[in-house]
C-alpha atoms as a PDB file:
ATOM      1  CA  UNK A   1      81.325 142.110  83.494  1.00  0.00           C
ATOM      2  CA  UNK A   2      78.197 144.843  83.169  1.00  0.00           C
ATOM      3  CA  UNK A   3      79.025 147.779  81.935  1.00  0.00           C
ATOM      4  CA  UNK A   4      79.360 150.468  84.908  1.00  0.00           C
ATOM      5  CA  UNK A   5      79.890 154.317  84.389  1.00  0.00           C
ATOM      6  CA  UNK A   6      83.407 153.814  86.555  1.00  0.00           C
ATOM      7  CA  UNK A   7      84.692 151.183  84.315  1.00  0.00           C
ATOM      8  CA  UNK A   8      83.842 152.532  81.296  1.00  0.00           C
ATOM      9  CA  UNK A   9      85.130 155.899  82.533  1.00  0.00           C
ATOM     10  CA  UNK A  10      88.098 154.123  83.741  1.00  0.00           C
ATOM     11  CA  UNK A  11      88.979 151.805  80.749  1.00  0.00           C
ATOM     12  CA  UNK A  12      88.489 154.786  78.612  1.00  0.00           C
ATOM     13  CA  UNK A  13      90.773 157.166  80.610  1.00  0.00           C
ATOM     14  CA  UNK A  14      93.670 154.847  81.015  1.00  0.00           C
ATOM     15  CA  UNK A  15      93.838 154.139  76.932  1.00  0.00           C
ATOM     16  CA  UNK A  16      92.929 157.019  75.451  1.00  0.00           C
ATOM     17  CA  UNK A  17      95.809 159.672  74.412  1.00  0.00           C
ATOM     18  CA  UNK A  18      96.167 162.729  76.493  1.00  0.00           C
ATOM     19  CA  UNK A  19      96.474 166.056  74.068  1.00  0.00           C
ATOM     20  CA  UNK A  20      97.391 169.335  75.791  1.00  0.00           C
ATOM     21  CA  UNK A  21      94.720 172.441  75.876  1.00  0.00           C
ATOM     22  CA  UNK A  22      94.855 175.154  73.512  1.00  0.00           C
ATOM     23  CA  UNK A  23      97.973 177.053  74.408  1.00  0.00           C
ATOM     24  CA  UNK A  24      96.187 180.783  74.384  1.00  0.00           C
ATOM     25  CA  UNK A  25      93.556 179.466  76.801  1.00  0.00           C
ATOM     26  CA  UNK A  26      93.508 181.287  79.987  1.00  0.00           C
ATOM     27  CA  UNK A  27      90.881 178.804  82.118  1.00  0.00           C
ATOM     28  CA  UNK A  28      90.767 179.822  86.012  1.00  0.00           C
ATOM     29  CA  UNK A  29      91.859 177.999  88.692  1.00  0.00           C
ATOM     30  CA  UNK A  30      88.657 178.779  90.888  1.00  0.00           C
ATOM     31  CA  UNK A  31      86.625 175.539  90.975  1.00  0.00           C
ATOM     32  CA  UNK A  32      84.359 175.997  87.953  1.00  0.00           C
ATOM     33  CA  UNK A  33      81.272 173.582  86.784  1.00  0.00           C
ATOM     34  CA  UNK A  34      80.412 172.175  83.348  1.00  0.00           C
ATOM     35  CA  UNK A  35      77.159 170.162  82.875  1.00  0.00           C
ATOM     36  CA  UNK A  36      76.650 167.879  80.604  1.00  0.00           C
ATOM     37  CA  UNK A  37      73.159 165.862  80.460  1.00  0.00           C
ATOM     38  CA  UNK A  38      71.198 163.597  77.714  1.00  0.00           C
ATOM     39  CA  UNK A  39      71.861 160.406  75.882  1.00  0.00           C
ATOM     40  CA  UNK A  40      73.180 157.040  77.536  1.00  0.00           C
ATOM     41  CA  UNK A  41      74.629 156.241  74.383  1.00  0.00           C
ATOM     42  CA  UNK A  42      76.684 159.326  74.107  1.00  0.00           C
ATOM     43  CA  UNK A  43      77.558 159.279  77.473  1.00  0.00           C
ATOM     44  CA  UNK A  44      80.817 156.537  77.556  1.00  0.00           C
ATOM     45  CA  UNK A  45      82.841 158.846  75.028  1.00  0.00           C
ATOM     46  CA  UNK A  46      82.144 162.095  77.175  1.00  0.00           C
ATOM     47  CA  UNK A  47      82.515 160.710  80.746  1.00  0.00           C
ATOM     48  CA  UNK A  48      86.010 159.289  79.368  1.00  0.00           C
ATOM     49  CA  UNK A  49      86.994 162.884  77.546  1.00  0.00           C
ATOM     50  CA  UNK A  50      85.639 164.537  80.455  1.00  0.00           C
ATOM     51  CA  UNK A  51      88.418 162.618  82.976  1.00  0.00           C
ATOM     52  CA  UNK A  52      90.671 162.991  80.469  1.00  0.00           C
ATOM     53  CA  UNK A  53      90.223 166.725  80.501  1.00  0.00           C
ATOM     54  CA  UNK A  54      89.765 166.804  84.846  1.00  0.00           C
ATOM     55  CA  UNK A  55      93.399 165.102  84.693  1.00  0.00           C
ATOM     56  CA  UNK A  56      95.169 167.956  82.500  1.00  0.00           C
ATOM     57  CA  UNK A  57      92.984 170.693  83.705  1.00  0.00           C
ATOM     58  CA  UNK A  58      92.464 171.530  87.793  1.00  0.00           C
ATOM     59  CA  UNK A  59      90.059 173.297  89.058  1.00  0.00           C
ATOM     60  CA  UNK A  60      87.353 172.450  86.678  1.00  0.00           C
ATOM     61  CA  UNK A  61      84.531 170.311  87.104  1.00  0.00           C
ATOM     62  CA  UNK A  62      82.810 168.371  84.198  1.00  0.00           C
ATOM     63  CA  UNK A  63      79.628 166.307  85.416  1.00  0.00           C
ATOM     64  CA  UNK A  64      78.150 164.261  82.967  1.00  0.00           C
ATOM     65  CA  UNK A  65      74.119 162.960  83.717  1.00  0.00           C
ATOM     66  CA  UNK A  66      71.955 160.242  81.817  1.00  0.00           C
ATOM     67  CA  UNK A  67      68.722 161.583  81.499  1.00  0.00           C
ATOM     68  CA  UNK A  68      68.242 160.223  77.744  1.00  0.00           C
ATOM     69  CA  UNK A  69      68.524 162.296  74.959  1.00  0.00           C
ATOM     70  CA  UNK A  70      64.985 163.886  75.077  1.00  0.00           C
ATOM     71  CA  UNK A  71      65.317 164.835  78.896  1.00  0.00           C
ATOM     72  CA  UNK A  72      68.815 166.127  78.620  1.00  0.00           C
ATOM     73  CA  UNK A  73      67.332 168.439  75.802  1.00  0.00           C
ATOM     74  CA  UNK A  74      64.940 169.824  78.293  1.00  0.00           C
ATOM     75  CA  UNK A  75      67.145 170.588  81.033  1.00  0.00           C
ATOM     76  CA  UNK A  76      69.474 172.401  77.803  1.00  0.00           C
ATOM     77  CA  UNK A  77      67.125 174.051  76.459  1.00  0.00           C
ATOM     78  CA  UNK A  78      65.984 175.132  80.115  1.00  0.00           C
ATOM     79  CA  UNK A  79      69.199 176.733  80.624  1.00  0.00           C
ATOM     80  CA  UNK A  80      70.811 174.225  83.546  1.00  0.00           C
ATOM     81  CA  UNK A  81      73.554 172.685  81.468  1.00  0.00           C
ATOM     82  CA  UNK A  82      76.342 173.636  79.203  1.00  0.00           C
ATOM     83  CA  UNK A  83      76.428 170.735  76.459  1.00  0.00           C
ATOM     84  CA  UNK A  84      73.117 167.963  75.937  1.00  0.00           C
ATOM     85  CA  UNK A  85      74.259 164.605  74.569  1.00  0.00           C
ATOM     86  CA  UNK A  86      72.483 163.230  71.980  1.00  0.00           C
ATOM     87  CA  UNK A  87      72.005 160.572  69.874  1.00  0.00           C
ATOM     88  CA  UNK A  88      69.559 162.213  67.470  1.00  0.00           C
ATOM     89  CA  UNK A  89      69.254 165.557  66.211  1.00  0.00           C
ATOM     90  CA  UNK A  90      67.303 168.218  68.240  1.00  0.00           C
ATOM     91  CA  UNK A  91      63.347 168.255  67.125  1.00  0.00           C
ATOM     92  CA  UNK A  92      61.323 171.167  66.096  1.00  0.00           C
ATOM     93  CA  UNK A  93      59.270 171.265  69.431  1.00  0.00           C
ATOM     94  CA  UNK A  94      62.795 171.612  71.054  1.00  0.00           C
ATOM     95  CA  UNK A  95      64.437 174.054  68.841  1.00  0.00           C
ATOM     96  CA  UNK A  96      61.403 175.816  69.853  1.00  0.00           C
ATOM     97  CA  UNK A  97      62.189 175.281  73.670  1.00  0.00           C
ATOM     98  CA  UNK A  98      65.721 176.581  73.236  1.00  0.00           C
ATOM     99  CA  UNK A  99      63.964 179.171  71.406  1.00  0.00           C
ATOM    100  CA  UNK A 100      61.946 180.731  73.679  1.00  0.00           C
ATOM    101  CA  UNK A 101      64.544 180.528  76.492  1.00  0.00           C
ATOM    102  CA  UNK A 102      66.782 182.188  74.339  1.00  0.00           C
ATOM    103  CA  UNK A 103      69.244 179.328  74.184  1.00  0.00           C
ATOM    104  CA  UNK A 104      71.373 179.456  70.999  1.00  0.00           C
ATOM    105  CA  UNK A 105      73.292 176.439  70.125  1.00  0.00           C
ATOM    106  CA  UNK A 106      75.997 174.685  67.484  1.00  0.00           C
ATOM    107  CA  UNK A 107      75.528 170.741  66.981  1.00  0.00           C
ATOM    108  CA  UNK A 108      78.723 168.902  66.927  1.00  0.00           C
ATOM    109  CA  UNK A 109      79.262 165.488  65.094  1.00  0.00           C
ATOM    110  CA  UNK A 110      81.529 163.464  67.260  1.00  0.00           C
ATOM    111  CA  UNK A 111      81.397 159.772  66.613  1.00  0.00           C
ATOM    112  CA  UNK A 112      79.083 157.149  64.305  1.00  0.00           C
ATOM    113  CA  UNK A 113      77.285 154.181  66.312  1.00  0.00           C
ATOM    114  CA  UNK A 114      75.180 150.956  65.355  1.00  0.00           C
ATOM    115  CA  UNK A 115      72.659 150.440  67.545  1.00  0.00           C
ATOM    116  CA  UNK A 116      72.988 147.005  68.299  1.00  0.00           C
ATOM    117  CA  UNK A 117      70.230 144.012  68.817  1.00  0.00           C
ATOM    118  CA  UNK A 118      70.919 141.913  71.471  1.00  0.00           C
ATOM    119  CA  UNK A 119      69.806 138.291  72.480  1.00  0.00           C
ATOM    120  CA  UNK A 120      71.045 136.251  75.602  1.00  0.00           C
ATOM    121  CA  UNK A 121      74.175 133.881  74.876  1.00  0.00           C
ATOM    122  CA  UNK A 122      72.250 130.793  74.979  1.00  0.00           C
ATOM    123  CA  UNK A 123      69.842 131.662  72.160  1.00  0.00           C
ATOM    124  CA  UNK A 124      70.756 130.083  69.602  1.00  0.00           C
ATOM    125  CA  UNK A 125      68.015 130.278  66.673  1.00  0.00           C
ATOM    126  CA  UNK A 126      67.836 134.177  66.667  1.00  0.00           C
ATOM    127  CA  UNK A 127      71.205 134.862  65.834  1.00  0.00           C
ATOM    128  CA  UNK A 128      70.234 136.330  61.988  1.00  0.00           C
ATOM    129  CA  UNK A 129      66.889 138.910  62.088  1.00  0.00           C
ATOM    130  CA  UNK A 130      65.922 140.907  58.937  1.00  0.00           C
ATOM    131  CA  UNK A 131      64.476 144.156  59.419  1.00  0.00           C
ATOM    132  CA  UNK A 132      60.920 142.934  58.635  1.00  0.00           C
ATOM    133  CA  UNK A 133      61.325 140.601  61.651  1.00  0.00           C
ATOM    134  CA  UNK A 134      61.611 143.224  63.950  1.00  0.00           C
ATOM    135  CA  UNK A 135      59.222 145.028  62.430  1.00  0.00           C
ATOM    136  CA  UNK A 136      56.601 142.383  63.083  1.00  0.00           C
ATOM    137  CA  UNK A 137      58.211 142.757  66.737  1.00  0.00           C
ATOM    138  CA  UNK A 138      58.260 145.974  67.358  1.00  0.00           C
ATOM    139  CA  UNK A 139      55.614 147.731  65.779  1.00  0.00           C
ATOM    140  CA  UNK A 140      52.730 149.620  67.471  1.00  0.00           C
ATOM    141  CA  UNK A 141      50.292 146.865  66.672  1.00  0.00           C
ATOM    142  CA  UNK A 142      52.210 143.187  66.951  1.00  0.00           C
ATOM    143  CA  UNK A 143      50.446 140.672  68.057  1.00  0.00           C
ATOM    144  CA  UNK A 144      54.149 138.707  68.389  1.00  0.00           C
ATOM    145  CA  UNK A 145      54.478 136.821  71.580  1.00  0.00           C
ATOM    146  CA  UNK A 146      56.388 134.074  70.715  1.00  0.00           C
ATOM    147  CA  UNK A 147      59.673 133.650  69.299  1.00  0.00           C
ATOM    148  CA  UNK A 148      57.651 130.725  67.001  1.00  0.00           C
ATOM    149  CA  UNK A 149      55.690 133.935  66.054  1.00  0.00           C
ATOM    150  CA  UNK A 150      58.508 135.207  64.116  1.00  0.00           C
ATOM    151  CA  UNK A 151      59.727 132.032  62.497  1.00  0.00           C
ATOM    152  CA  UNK A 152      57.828 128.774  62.849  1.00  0.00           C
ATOM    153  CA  UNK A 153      60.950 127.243  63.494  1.00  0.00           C
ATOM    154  CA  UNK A 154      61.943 128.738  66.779  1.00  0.00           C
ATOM    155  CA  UNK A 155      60.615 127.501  69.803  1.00  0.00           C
ATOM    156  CA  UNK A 156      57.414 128.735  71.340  1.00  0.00           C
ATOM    157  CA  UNK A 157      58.894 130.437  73.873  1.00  0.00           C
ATOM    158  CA  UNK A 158      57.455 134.115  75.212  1.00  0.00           C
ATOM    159  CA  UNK A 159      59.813 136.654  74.215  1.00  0.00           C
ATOM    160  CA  UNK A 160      60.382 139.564  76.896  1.00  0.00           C
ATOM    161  CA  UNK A 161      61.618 142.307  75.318  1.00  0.00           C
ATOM    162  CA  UNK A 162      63.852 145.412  76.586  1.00  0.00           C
ATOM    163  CA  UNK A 163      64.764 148.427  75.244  1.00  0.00           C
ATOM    164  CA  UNK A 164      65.328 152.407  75.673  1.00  0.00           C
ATOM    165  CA  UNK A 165      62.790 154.549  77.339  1.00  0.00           C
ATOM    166  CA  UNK A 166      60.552 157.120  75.081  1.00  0.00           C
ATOM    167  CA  UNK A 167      63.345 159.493  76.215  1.00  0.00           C
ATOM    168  CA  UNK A 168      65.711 158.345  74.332  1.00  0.00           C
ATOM    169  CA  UNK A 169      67.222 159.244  71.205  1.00  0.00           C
ATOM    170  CA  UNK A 170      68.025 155.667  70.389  1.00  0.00           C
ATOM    171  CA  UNK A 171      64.469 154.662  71.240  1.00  0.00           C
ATOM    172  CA  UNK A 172      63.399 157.289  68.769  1.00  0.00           C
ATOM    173  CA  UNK A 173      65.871 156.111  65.849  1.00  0.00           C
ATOM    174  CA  UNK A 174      65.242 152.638  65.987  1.00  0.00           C
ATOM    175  CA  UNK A 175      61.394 153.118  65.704  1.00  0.00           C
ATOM    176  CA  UNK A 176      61.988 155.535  62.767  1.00  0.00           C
ATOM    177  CA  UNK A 177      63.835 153.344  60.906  1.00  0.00           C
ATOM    178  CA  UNK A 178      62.517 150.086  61.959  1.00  0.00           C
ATOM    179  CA  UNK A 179      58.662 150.774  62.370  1.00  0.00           C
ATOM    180  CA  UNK A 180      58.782 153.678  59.875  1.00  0.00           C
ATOM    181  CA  UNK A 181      57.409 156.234  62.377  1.00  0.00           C
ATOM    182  CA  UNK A 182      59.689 158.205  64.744  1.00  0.00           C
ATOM    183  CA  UNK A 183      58.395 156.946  68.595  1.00  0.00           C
ATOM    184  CA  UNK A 184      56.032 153.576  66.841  1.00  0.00           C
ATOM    185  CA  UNK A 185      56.600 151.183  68.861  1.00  0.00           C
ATOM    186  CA  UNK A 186      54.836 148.437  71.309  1.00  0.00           C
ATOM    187  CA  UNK A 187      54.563 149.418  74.523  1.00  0.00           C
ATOM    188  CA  UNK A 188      54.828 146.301  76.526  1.00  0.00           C
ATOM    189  CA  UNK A 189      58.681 145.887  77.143  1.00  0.00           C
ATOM    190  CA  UNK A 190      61.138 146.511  79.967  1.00  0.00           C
ATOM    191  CA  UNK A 191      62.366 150.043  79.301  1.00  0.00           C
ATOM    192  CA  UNK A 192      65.240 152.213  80.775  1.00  0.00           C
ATOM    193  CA  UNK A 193      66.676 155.446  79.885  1.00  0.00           C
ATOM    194  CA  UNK A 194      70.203 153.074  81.648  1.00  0.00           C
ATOM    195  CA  UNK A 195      71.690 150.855  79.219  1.00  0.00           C
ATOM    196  CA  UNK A 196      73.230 148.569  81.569  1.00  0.00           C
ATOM    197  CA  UNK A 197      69.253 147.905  83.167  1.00  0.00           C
ATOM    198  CA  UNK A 198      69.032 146.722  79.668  1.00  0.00           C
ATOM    199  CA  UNK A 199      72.349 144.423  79.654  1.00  0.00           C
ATOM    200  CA  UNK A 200      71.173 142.837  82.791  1.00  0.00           C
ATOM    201  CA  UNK A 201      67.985 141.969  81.685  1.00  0.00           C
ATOM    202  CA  UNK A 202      68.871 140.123  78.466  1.00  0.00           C
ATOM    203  CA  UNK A 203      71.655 138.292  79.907  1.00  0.00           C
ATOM    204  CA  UNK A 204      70.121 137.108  82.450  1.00  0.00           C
ATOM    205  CA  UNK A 205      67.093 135.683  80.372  1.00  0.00           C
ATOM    206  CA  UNK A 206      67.522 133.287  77.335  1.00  0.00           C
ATOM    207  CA  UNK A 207      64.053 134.468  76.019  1.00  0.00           C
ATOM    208  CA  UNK A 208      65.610 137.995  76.033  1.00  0.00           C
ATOM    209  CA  UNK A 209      65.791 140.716  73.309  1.00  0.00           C
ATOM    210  CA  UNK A 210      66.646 144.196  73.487  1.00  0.00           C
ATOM    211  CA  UNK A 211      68.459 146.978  72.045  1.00  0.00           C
ATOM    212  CA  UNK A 212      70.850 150.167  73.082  1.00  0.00           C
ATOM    213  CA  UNK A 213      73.824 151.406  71.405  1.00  0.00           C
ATOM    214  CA  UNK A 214      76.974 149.507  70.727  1.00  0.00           C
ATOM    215  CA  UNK A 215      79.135 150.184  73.298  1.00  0.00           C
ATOM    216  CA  UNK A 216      76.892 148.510  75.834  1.00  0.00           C
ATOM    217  CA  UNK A 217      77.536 145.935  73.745  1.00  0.00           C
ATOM    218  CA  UNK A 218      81.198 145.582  73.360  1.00  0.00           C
ATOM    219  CA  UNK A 219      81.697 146.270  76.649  1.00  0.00           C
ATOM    220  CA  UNK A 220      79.701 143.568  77.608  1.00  0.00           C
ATOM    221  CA  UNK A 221      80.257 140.665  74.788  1.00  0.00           C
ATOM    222  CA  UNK A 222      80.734 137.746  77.570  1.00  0.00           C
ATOM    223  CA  UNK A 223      77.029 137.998  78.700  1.00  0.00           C
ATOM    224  CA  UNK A 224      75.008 138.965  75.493  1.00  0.00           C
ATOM    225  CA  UNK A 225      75.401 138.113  72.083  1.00  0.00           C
ATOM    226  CA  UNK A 226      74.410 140.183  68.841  1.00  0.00           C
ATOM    227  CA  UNK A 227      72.035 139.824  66.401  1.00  0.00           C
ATOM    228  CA  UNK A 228      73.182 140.041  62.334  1.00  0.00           C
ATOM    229  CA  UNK A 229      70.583 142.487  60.693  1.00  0.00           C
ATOM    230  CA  UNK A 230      69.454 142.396  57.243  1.00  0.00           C
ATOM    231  CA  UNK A 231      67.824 145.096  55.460  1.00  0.00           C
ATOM    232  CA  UNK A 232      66.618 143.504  52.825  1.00  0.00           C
ATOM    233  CA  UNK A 233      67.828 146.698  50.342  1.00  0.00           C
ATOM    234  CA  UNK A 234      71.191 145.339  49.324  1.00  0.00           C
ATOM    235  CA  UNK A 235      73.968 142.674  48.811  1.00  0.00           C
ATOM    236  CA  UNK A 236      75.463 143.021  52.169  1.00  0.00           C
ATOM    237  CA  UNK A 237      73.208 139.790  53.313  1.00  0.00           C
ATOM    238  CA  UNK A 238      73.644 139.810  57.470  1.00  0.00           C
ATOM    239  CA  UNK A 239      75.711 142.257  58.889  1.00  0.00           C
ATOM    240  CA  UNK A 240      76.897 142.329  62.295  1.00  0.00           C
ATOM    241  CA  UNK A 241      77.491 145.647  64.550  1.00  0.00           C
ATOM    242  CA  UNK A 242      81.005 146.505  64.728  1.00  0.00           C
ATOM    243  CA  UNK A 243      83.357 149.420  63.965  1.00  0.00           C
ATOM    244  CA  UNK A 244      84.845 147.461  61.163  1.00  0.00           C
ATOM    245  CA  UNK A 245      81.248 147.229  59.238  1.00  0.00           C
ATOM    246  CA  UNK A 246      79.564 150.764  60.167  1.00  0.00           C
ATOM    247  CA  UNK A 247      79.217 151.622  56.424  1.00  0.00           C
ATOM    248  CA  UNK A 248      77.539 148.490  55.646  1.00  0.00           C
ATOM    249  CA  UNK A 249      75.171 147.866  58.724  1.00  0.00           C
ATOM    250  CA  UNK A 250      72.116 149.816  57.542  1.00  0.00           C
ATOM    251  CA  UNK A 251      69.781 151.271  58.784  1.00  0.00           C
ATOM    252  CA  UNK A 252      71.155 150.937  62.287  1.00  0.00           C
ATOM    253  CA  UNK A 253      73.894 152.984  61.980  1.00  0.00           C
ATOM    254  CA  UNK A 254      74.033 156.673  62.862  1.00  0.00           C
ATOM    255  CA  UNK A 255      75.975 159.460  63.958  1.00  0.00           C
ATOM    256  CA  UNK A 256      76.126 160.779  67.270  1.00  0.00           C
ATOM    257  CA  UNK A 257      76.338 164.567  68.403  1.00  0.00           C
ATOM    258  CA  UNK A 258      76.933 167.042  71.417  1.00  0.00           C
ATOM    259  CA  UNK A 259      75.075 170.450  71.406  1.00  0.00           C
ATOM    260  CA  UNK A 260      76.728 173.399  73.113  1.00  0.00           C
ATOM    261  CA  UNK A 261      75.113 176.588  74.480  1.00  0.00           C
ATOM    262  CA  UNK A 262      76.940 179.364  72.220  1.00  0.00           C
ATOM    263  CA  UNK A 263      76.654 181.519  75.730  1.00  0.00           C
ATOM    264  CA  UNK A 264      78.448 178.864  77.619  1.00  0.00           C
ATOM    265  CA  UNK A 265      81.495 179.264  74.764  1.00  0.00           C
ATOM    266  CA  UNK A 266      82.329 182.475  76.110  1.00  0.00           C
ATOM    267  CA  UNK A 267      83.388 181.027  79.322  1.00  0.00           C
ATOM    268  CA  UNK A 268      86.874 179.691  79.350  1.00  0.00           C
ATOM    269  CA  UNK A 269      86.930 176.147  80.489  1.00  0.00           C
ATOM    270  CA  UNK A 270      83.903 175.448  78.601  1.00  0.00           C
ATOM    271  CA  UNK A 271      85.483 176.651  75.219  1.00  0.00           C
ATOM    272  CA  UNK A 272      88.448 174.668  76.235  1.00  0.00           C
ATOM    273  CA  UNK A 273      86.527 171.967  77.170  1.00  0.00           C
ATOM    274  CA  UNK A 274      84.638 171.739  73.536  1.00  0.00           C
ATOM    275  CA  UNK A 275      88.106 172.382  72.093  1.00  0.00           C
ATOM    276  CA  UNK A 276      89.438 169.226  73.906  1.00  0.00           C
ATOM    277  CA  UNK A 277      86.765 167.194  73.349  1.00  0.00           C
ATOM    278  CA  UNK A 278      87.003 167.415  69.268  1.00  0.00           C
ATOM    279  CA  UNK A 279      90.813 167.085  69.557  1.00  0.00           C
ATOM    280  CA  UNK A 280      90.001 163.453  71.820  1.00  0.00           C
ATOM    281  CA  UNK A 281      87.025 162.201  70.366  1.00  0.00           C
ATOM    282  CA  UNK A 282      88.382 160.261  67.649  1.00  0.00           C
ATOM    283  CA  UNK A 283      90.888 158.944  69.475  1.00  0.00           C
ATOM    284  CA  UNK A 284      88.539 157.936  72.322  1.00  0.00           C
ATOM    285  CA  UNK A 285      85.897 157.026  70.143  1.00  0.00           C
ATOM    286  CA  UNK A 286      87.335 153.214  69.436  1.00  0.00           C
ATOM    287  CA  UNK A 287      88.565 152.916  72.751  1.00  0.00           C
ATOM    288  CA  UNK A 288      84.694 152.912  74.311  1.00  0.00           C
ATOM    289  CA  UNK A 289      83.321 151.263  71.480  1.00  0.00           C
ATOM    290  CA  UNK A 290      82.462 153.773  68.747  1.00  0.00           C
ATOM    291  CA  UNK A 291      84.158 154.669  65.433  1.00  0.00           C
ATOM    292  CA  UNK A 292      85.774 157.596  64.956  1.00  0.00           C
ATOM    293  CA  UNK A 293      84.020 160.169  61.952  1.00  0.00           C
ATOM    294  CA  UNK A 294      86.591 161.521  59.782  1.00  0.00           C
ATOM    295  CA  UNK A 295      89.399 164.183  60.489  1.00  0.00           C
ATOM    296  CA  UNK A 296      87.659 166.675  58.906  1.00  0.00           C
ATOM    297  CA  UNK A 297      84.112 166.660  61.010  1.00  0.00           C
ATOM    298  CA  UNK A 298      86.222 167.521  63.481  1.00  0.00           C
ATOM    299  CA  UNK A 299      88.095 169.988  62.175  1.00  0.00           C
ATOM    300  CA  UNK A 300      84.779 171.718  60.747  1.00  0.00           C
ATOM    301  CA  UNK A 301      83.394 171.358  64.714  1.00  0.00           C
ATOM    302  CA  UNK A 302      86.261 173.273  65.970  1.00  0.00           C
ATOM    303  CA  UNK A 303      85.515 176.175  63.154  1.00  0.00           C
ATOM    304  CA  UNK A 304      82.540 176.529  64.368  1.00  0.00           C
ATOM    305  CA  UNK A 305      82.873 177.265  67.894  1.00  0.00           C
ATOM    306  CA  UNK A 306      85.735 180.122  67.185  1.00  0.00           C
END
């Protein structure tokens, strides 16, 4: 079944381990709102700690939007939410946003990923890619149209492509790392700032290749199929995406963060909500597909906002 915000939220809500709120936090019970904006690929592990922390806590709100990591840091650094997901770090031209709206912030670590490259079930010839291959298939200037393009033994078939809008913080690691240049990339490919556009369009399309964060992908292993990626630079050969081989699947792998207004800390419920989500997210982390950063990331997240 596609991945939907519900059942993701859902899924992750019923598994994940409910931990009480700080004891000495006095959070009203006046309706109160906390926005949350940015990354698709972020946004599984807080939707689920956010219903986690609307079941313990009443009377607060926590929305959670998709506007990709490069439009939720625009609406953060504008002032109209609390916390931007994201699934790179903030650039210079933002930090310069934030700047001059007087936003101060503290990034907080909360989970690695691999962005994972997906093909439709019934391919079976592109099941291994090294990084050089998608190079020659992604770059700015490919002139790849056919999978026979890549390797003269797959069939001459068009290839339609799919991937993350220019938005997007995983649409502006995967060109950095794969392409060598930080938003490189061929333009002429479905995009979407919504992962699950992107599910639906490679499973429903043998000739189909795309690419979003792993989640998407777990949640959604009966209709797409991923591809082993080989960077050439070690002895790891093919490596698939999966929590149990994040070290080893380079370059894909990353971490992923939340920023918080510092301002927004001196409310209550938003301290408690920051509080609750570095107590959950490790927790939560496997349960929505990600892999949980050590206990002492954490630990050094909830220094920082005291």
């Amino acid at each position: 079944m596609f991945m939907s915000k519900v059942k993701v939220l859902g899924a992750a809500a019923a598994t994940a381990a409910t931990l009480g709120l700080m004891a000495n936090t006095a959070i009203s019970q006046s309706s109160s709102l906390i926005a949350i904006d940015g990354s698709s690929t972020v946004f599984p592990i807080s939707e689920a700690i956010a219903e986690e922390f609307m079941g313990a806590q009443t009377g607060v709100n926590v929305t959670v939007g998709v506007s990709g990591t490069g439009g939720g840091f625009k609406k953060f650094c504008a002032g109209e939410t609390a916390i931007s997901n994201a699934s790179r770090p903030i650039k210079d031209s933002e930090v310069e946003m934030c700047a001059e709206n007087g936003i101060e912030y503290v990034k907080l670590d909360v989970a690695y990923d691999a962005i994972t490259v997906v093909i439709n079930p019934e391919n079976t010839w592109a099941t291994e890619m090294t990084t050089e291959q998608l190079a020659m298939l992604w770059s700015p200037d490919s002139d790849v149209d056919q999978w026979s393009d890549i390797d003269p033994s797959w069939p001459s078939d068009e290839i339609n492509l799919y991937g993350p809008g220019t938005d997007s913080g995983t649409f502006d690691y995967f060109t950095d790392e794969i392409n060598g240049e930080e938003g490189a990339s061929r333009a002429d490919y479905t995009a979407s700032e919504d992962d699950n556009v992107l599910v639906l369009g490679v499973a429903r399309d043998v000739n189909a290749l795309g690419y979003f964060g792993m989640a998407y992908y777990l949640e959604n292993q009966d209709a797409l199929s991923a591809v082993a990626i080989d960077d050439g630079e070690g002895d790891e050969g093919f490596v698939m995406p999966s929590p149990a081989t994040i070290e080893e699947y380079e370059p894909l792998a990353r971490p992923i963060f939340i920023y918080v207004n510092k301002a927004e800390l001196d409310r209550p419920e938003v301290q408690a909500f920051v509080e609750y989500y570095l107590n959950n997210a490790g927790s939560i982390a496997g349960e929505v597909g990600y892999v949980a950063l050590p206990d002492s990331t954490y630990e050094e997240g909830l220094a920082a906002i005291q």
